[in-house]
C-alpha atoms as a PDB file:
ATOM      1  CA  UNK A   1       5.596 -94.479  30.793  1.00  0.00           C
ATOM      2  CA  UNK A   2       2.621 -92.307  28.848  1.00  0.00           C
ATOM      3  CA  UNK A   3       2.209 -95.459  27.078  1.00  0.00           C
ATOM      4  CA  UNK A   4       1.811 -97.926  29.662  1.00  0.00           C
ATOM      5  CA  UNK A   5      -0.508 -96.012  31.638  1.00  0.00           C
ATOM      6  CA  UNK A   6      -2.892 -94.836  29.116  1.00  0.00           C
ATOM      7  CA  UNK A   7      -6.183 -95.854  29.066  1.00  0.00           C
ATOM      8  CA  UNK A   8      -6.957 -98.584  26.631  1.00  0.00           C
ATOM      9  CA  UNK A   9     -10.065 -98.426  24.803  1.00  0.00           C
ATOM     10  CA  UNK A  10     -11.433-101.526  22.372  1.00  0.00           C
ATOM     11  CA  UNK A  11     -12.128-101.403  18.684  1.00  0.00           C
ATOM     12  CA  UNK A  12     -13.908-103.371  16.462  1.00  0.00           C
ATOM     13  CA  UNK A  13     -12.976-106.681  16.705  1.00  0.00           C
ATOM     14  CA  UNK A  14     -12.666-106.408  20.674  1.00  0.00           C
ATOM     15  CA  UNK A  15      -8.562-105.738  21.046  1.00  0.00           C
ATOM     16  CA  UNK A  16      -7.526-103.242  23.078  1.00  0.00           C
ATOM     17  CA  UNK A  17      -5.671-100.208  21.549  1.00  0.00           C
ATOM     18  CA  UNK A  18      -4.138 -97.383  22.811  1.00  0.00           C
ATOM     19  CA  UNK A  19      -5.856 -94.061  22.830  1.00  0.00           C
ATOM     20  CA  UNK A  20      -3.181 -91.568  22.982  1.00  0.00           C
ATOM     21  CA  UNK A  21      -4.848 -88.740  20.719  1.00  0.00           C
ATOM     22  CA  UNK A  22      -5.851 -86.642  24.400  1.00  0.00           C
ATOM     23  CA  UNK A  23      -2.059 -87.733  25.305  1.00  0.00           C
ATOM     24  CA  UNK A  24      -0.808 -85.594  22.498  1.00  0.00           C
ATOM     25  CA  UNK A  25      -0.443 -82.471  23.891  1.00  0.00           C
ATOM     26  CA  UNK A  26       1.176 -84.090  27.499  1.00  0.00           C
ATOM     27  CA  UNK A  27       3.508 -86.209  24.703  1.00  0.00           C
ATOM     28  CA  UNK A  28       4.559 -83.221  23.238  1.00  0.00           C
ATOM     29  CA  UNK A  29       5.417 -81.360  25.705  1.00  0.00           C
ATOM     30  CA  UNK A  30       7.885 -84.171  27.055  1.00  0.00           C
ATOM     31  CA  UNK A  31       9.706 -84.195  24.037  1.00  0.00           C
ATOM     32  CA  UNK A  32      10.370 -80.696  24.286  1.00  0.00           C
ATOM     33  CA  UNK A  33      11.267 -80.963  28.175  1.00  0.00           C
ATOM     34  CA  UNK A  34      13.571 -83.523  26.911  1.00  0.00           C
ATOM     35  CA  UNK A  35      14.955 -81.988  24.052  1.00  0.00           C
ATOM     36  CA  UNK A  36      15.666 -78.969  26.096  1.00  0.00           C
ATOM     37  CA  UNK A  37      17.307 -80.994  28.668  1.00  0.00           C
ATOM     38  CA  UNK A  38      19.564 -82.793  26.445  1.00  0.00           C
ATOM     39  CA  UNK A  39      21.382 -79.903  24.971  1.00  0.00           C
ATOM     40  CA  UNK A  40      21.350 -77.903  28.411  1.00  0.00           C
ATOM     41  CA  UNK A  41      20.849 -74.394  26.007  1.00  0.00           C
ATOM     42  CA  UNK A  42      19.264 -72.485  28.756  1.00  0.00           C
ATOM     43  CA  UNK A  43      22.329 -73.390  31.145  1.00  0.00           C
ATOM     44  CA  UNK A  44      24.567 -73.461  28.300  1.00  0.00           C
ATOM     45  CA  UNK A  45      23.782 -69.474  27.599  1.00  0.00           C
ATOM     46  CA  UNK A  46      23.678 -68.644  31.076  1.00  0.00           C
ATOM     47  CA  UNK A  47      26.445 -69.814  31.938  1.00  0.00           C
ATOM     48  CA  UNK A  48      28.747 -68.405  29.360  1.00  0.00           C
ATOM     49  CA  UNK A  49      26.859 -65.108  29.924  1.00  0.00           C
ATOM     50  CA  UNK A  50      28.021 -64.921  33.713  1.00  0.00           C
ATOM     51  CA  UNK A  51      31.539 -66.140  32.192  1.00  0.00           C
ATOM     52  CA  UNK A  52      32.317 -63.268  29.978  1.00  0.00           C
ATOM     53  CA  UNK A  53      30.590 -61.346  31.978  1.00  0.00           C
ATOM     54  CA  UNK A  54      32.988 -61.853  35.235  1.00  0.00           C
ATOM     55  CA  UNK A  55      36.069 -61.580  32.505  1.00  0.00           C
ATOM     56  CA  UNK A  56      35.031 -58.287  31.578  1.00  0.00           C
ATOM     57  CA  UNK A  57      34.171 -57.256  34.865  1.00  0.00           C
ATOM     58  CA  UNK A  58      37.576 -58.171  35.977  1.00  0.00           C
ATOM     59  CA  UNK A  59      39.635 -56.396  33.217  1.00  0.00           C
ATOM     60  CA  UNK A  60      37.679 -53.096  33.960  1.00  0.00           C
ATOM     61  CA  UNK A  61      38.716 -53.884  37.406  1.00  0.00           C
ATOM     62  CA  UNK A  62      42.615 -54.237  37.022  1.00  0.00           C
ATOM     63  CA  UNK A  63      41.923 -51.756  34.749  1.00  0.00           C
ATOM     64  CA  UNK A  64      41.095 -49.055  36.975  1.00  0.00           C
ATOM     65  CA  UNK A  65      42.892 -50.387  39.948  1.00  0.00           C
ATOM     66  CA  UNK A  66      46.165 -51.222  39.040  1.00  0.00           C
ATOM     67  CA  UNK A  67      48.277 -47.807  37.799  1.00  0.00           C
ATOM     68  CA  UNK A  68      51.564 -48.668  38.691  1.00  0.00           C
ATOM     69  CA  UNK A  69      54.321 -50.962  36.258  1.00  0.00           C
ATOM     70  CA  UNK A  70      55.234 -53.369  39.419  1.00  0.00           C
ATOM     71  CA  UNK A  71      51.367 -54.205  40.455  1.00  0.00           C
ATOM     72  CA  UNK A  72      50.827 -54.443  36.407  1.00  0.00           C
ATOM     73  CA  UNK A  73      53.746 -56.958  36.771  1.00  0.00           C
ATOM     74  CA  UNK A  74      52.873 -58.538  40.187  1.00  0.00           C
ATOM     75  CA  UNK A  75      49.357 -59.825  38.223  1.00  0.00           C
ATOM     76  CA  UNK A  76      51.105 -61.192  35.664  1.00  0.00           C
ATOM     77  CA  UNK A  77      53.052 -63.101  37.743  1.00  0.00           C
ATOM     78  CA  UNK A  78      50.042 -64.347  39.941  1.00  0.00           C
ATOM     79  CA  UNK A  79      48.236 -65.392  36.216  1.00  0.00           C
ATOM     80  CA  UNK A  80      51.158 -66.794  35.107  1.00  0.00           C
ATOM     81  CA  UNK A  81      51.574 -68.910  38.352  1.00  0.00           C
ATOM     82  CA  UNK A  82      48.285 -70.691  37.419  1.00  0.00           C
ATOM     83  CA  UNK A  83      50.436 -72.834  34.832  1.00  0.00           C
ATOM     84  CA  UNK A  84      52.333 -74.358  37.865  1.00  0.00           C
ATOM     85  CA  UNK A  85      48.669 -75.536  38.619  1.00  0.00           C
ATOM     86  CA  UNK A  86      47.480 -76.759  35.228  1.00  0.00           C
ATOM     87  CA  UNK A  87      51.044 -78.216  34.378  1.00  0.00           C
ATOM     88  CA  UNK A  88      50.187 -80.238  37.644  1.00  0.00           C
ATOM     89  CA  UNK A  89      47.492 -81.615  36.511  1.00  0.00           C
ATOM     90  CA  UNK A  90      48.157 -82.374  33.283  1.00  0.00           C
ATOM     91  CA  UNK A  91      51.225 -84.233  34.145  1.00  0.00           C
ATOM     92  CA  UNK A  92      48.800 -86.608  36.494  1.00  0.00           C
ATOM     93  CA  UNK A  93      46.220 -86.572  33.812  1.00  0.00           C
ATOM     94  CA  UNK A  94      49.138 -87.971  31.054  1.00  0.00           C
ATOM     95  CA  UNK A  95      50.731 -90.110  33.746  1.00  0.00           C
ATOM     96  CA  UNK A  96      48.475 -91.679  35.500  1.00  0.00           C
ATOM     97  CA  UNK A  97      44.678 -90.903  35.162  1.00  0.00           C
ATOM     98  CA  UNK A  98      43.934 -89.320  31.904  1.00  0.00           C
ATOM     99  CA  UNK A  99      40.014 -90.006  32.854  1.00  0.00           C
ATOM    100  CA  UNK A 100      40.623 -87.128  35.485  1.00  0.00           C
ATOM    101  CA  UNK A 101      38.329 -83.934  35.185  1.00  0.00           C
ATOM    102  CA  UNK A 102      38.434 -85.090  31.039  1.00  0.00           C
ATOM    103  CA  UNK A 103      36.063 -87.166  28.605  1.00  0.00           C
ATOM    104  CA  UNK A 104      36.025 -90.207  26.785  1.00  0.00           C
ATOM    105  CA  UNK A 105      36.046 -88.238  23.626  1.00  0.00           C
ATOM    106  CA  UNK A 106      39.386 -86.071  24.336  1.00  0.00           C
ATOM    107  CA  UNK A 107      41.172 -89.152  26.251  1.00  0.00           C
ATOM    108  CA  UNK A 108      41.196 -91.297  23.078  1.00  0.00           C
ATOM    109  CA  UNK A 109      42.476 -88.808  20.801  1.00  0.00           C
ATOM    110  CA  UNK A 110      45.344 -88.170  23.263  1.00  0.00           C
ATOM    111  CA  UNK A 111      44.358 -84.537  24.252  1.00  0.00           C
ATOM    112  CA  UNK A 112      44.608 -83.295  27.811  1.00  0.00           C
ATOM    113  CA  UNK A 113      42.533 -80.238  29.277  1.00  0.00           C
ATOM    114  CA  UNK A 114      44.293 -79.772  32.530  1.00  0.00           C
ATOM    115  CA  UNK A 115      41.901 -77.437  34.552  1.00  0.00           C
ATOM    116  CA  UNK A 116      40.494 -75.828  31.573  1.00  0.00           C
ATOM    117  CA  UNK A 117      37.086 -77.143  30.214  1.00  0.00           C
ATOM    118  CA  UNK A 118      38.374 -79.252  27.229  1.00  0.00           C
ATOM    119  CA  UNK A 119      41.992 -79.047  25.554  1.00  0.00           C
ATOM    120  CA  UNK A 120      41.053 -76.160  22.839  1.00  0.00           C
ATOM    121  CA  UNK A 121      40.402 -73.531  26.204  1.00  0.00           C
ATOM    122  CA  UNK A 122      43.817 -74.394  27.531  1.00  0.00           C
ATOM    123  CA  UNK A 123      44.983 -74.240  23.954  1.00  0.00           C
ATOM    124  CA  UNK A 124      43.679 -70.461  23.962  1.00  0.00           C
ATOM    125  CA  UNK A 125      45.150 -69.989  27.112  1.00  0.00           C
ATOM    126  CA  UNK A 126      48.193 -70.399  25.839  1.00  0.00           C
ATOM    127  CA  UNK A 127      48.245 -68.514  22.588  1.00  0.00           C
ATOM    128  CA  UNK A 128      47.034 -65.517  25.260  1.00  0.00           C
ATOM    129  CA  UNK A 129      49.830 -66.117  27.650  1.00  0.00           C
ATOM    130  CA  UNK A 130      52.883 -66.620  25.116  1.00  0.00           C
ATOM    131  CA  UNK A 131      53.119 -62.964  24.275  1.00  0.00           C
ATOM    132  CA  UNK A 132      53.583 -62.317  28.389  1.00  0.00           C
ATOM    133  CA  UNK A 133      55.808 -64.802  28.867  1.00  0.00           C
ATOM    134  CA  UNK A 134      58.397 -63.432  26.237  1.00  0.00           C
ATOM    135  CA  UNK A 135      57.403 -59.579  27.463  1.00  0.00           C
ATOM    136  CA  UNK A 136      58.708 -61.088  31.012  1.00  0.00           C
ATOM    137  CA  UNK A 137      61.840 -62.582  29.929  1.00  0.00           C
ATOM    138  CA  UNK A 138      62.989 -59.005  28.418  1.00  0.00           C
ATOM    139  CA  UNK A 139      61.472 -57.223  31.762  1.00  0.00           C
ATOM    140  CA  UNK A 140      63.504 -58.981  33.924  1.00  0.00           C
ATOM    141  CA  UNK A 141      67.148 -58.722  34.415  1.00  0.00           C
ATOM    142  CA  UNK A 142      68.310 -60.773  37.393  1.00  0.00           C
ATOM    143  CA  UNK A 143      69.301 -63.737  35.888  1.00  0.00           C
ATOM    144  CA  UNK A 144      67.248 -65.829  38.996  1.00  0.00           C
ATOM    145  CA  UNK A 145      64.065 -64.330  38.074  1.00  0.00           C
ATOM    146  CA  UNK A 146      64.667 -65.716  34.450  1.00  0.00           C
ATOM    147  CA  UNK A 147      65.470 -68.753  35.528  1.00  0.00           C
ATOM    148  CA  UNK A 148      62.001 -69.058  37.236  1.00  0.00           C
ATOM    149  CA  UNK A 149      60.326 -67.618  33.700  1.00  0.00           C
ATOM    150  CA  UNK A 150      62.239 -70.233  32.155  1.00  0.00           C
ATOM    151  CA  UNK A 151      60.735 -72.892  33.987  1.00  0.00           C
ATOM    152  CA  UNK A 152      57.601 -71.743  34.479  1.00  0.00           C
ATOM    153  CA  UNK A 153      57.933 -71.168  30.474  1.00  0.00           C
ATOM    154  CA  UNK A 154      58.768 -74.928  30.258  1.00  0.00           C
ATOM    155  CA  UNK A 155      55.484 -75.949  31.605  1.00  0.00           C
ATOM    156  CA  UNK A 156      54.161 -73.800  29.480  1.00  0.00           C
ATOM    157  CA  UNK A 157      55.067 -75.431  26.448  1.00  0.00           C
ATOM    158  CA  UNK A 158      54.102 -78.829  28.064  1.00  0.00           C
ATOM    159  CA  UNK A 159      50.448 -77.643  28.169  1.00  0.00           C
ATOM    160  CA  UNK A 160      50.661 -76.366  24.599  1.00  0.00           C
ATOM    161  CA  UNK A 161      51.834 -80.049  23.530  1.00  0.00           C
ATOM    162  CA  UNK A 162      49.371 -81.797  25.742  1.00  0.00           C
ATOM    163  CA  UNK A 163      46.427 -79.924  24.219  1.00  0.00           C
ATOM    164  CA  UNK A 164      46.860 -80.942  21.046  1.00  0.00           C
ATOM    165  CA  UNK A 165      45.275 -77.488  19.929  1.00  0.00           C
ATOM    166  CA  UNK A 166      46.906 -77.019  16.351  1.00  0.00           C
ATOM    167  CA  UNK A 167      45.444 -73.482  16.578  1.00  0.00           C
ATOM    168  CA  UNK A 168      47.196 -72.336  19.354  1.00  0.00           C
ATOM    169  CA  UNK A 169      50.478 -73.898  17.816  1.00  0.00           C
ATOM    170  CA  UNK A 170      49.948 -71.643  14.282  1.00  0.00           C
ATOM    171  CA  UNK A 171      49.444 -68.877  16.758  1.00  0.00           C
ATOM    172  CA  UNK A 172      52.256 -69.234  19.002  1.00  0.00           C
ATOM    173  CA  UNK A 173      54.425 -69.845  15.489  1.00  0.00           C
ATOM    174  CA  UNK A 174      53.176 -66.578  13.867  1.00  0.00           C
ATOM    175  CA  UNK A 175      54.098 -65.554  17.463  1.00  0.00           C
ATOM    176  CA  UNK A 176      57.668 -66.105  17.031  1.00  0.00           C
ATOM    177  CA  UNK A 177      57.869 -65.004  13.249  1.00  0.00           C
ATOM    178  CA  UNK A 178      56.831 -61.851  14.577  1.00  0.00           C
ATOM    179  CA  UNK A 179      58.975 -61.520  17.672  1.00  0.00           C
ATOM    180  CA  UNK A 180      62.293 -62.685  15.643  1.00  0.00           C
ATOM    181  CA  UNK A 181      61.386 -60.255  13.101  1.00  0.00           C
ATOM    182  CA  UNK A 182      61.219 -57.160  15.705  1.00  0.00           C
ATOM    183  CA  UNK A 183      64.440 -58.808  17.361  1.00  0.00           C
ATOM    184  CA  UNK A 184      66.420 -58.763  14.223  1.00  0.00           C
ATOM    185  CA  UNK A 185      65.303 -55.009  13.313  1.00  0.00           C
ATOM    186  CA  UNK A 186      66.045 -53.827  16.481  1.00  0.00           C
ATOM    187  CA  UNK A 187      69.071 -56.037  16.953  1.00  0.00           C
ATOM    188  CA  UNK A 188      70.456 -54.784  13.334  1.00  0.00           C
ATOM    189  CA  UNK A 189      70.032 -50.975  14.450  1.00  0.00           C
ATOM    190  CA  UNK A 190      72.227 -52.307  17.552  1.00  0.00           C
ATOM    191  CA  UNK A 191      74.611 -53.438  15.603  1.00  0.00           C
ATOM    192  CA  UNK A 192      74.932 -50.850  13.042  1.00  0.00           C
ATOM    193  CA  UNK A 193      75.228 -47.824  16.437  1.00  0.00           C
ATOM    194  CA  UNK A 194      77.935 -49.736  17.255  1.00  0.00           C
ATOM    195  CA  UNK A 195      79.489 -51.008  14.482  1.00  0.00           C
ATOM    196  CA  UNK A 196      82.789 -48.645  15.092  1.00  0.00           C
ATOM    197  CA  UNK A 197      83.273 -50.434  18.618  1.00  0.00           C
ATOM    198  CA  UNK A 198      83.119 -54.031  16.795  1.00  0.00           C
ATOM    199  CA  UNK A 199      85.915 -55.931  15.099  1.00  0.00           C
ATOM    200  CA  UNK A 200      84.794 -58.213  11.812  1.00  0.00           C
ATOM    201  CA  UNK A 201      85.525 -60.985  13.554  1.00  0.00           C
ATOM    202  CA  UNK A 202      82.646 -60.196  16.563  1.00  0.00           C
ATOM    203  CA  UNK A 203      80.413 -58.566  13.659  1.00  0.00           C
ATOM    204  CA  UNK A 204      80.575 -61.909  11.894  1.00  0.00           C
ATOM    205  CA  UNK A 205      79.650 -63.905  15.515  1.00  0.00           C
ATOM    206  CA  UNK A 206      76.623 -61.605  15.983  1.00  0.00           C
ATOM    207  CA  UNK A 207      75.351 -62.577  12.803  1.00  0.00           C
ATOM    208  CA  UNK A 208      76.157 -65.972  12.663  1.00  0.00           C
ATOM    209  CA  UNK A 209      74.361 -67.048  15.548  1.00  0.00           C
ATOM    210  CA  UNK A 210      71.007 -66.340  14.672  1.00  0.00           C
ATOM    211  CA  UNK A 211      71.569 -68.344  11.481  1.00  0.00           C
ATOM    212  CA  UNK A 212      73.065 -70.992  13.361  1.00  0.00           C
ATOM    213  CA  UNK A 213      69.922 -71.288  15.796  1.00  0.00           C
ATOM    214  CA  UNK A 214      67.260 -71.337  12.539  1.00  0.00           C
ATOM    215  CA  UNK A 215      69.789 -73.929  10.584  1.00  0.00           C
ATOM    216  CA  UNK A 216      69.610 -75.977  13.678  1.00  0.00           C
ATOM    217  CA  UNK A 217      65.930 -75.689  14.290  1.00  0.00           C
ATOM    218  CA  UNK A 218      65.367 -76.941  10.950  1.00  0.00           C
ATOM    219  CA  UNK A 219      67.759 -79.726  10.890  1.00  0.00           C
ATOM    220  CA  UNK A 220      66.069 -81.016  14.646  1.00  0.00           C
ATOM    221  CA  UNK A 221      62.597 -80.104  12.892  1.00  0.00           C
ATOM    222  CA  UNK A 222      63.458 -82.425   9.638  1.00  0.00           C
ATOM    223  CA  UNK A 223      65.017 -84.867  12.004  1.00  0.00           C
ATOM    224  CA  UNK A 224      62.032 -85.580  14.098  1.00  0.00           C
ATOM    225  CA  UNK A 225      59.134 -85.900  10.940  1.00  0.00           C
ATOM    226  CA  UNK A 226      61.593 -88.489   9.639  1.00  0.00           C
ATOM    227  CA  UNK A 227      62.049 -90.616  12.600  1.00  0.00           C
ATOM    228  CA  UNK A 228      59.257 -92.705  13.081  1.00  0.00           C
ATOM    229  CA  UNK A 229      59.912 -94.335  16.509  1.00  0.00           C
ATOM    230  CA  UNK A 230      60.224 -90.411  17.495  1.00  0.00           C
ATOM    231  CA  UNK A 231      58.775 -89.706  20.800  1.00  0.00           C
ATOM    232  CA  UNK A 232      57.568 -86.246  20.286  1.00  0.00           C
ATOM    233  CA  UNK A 233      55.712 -87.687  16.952  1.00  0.00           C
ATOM    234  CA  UNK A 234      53.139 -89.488  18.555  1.00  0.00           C
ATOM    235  CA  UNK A 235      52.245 -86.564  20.514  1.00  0.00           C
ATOM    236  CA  UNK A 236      48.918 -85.611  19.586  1.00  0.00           C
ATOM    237  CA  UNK A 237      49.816 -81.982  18.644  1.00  0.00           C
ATOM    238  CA  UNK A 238      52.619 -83.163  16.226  1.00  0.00           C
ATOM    239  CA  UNK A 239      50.819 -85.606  14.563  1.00  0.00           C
ATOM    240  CA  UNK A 240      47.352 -84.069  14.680  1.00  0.00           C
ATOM    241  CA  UNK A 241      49.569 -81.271  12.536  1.00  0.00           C
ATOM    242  CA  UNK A 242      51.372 -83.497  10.011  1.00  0.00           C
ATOM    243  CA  UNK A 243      48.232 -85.116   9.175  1.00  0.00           C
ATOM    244  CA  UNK A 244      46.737 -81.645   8.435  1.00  0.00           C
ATOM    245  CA  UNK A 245      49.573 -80.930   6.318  1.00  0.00           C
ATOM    246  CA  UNK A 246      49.426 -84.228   4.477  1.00  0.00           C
ATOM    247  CA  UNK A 247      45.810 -83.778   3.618  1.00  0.00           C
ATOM    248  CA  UNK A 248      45.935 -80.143   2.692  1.00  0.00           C
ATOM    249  CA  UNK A 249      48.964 -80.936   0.272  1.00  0.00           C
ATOM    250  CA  UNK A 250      46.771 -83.952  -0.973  1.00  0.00           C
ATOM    251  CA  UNK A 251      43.531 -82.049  -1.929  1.00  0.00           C
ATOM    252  CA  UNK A 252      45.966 -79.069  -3.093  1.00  0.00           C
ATOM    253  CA  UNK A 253      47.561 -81.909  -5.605  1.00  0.00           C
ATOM    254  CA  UNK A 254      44.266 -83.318  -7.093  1.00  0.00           C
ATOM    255  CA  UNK A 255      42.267 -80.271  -7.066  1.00  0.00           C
ATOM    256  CA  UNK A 256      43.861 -77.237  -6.218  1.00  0.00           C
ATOM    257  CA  UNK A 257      44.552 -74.837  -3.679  1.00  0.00           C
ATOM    258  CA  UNK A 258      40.970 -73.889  -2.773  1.00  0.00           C
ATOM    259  CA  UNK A 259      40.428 -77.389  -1.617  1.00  0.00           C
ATOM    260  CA  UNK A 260      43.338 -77.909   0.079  1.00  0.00           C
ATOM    261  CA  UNK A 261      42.935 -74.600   2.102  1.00  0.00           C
ATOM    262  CA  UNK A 262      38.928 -75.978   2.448  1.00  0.00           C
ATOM    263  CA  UNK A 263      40.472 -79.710   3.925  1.00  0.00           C
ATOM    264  CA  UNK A 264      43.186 -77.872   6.548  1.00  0.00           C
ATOM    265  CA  UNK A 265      40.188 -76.079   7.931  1.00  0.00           C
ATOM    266  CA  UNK A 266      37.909 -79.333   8.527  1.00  0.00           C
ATOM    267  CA  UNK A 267      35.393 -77.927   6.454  1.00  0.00           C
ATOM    268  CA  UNK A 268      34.458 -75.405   9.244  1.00  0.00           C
ATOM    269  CA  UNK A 269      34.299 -72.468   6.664  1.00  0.00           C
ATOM    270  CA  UNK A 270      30.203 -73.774   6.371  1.00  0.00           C
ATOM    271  CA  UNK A 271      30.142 -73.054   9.970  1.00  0.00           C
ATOM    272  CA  UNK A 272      31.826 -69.398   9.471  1.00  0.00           C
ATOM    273  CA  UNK A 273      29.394 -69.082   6.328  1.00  0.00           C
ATOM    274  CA  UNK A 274      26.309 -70.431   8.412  1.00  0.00           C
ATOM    275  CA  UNK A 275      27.079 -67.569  11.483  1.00  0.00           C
ATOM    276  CA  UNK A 276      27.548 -64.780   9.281  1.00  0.00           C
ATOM    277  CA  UNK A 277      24.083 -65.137   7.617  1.00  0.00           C
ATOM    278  CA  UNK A 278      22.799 -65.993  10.944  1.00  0.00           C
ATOM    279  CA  UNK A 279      24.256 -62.298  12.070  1.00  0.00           C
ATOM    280  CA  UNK A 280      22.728 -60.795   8.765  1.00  0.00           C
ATOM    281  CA  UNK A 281      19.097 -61.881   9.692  1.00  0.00           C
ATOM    282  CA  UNK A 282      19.543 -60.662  13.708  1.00  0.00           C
ATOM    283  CA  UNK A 283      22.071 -58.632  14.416  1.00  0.00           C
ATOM    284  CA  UNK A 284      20.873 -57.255  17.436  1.00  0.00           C
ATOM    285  CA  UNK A 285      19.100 -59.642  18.825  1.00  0.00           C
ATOM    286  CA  UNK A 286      20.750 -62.847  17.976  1.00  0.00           C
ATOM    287  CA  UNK A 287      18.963 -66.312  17.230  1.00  0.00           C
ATOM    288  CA  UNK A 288      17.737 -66.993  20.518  1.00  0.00           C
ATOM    289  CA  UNK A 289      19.769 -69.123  23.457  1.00  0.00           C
ATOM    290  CA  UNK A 290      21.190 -72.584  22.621  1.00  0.00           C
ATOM    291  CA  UNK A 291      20.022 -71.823  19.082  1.00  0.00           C
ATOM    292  CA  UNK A 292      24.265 -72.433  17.547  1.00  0.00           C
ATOM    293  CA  UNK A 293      26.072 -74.686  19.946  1.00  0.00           C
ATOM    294  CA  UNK A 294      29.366 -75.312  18.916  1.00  0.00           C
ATOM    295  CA  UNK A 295      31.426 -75.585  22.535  1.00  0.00           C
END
């Protein structure tokens, strides 16, 4: 538009030309409007200000409010109860419009963000939440209320596999390396307090089925990589994870482990490298807003 309607001056040989040298400064300035604009940093800052903001506003809040273990439990129940909501949606977005509240971007690669702003959030959401929902299981001891853990825990794991968020699986795995570790410790010390009440034959049960369970968890695990028609395969989490693992072991092969460990991390150690010098050179006052988008 700045170049239609400037004026037009002649030059030598009588053509018109434009004369946008007094246009510079207006020109300029667009650019900037416009460069501004198109990554939304001032919005962008804002509005992840007010977010964390409001989260820790509403921490200090339970924090001070809630003193008792059963209103402690009742809000973990009512934050729990938002994965009835998200499993909702997420089930419509996988079954029938995956464009819903998602992108272009996240629909072809077969990831699903249920109400969370793309699927890594509602990956987070559930390395935060898998700790609780374990915690709740052991809490409770009417076998109804379990059941309703259970289920809710099922939907759970649905989001986890609809996000796609290979993160959030390492961190719910490390999860469970850590809680069957504390089990077995704990359920050893059981054992061995009342040892004298046991015969060998329930001494050998009690130990045998936790070996059983891991045997058969790697048998189902082995199982599934080597069926290729398998349905839980072409999940996006699965095989978003196996191709990780295949080019890791790849670069590990031809040139060494460094490499590897470089390729399983998408190369997003230059990132990490690139923010810590950034913190070096202002660690106080930061690079200024919009200045290192990455979400």
């Amino acid at each position: 538009n700045l170049l239609i309607k400037s004026k037009m001056t002649p030059n030598a040989n009588n053509k018109p030309r434009y004369n946008l040298e007094k246009y510079k400064p207006l020109i300029n300035l667009a650019i900037n409007l416009n460069g501004v604009g198109s990554t939304g940093s001032m919005i962008w800052t804002i509005r992840f200000f007010y977010n964390y903001f409001i989260g820790f506003l509403f921490f200090v809040l339970i924090f001070n409010v809630v003193d008792r273990i059963e209103d402690i439990v009742n809000s973990i129940i009512s934050l729990i109860s938002a994965t009835m909501i998200s499993a909702g949606v997420i089930i419509y977005q996988y079954y029938f419009n995956p464009y819903f509240a998602n992108i272009k971007h996240w629909v072809d690669s077969g990831r699903f963000n249920a109400t969370f702003m793309d699927p890594n959030a509602l990956g987070a959401y559930t390395i935060l939440l898998f700790p609780i929902y374990i915690g709740l299981l052991i809490y409770f001891k009417r076998w109804y209320s379990r059941l309703l853990i259970l289920v809710s825990f099922s939907l759970f794991l649905m989001l986890l596999f609809f996000s796609g968020s290979r993160s959030a699986f390492i961190g719910i795995i490390l999860a469970i390396i850590i809680f069957f570790v504390i089990f077995v410790i704990r359920g050893f010390r059981y054992i061995r307090k009342r040892a004298k009440f046991y015969s060998r034959r329930e001494k050998i049960i009690l130990i045998s089925i936790p070996l059983i369970i891991l045997i058969g968890l790697a048998f189902f695990s082995f199982y599934l990589i080597n069926t290729p028609d398998s349905y839980i395969l072409k999940t996006s989490l699965v095989s978003r994870t196996i191709e990780t693992y295949r080019t890791g072991m790849h670069y590990t092969n031809r040139h060494g482990i460094i490499e590897g460990l470089k390729s399983i991390s998408n190369y997003r150690y230059i990132f990490w490298g690139q923010a810590v010098e950034m913190f070096k050179d202002y660690p106080l006052t930061g690079v200024g807003q919009g200045s290192y988008i990455l979400q």
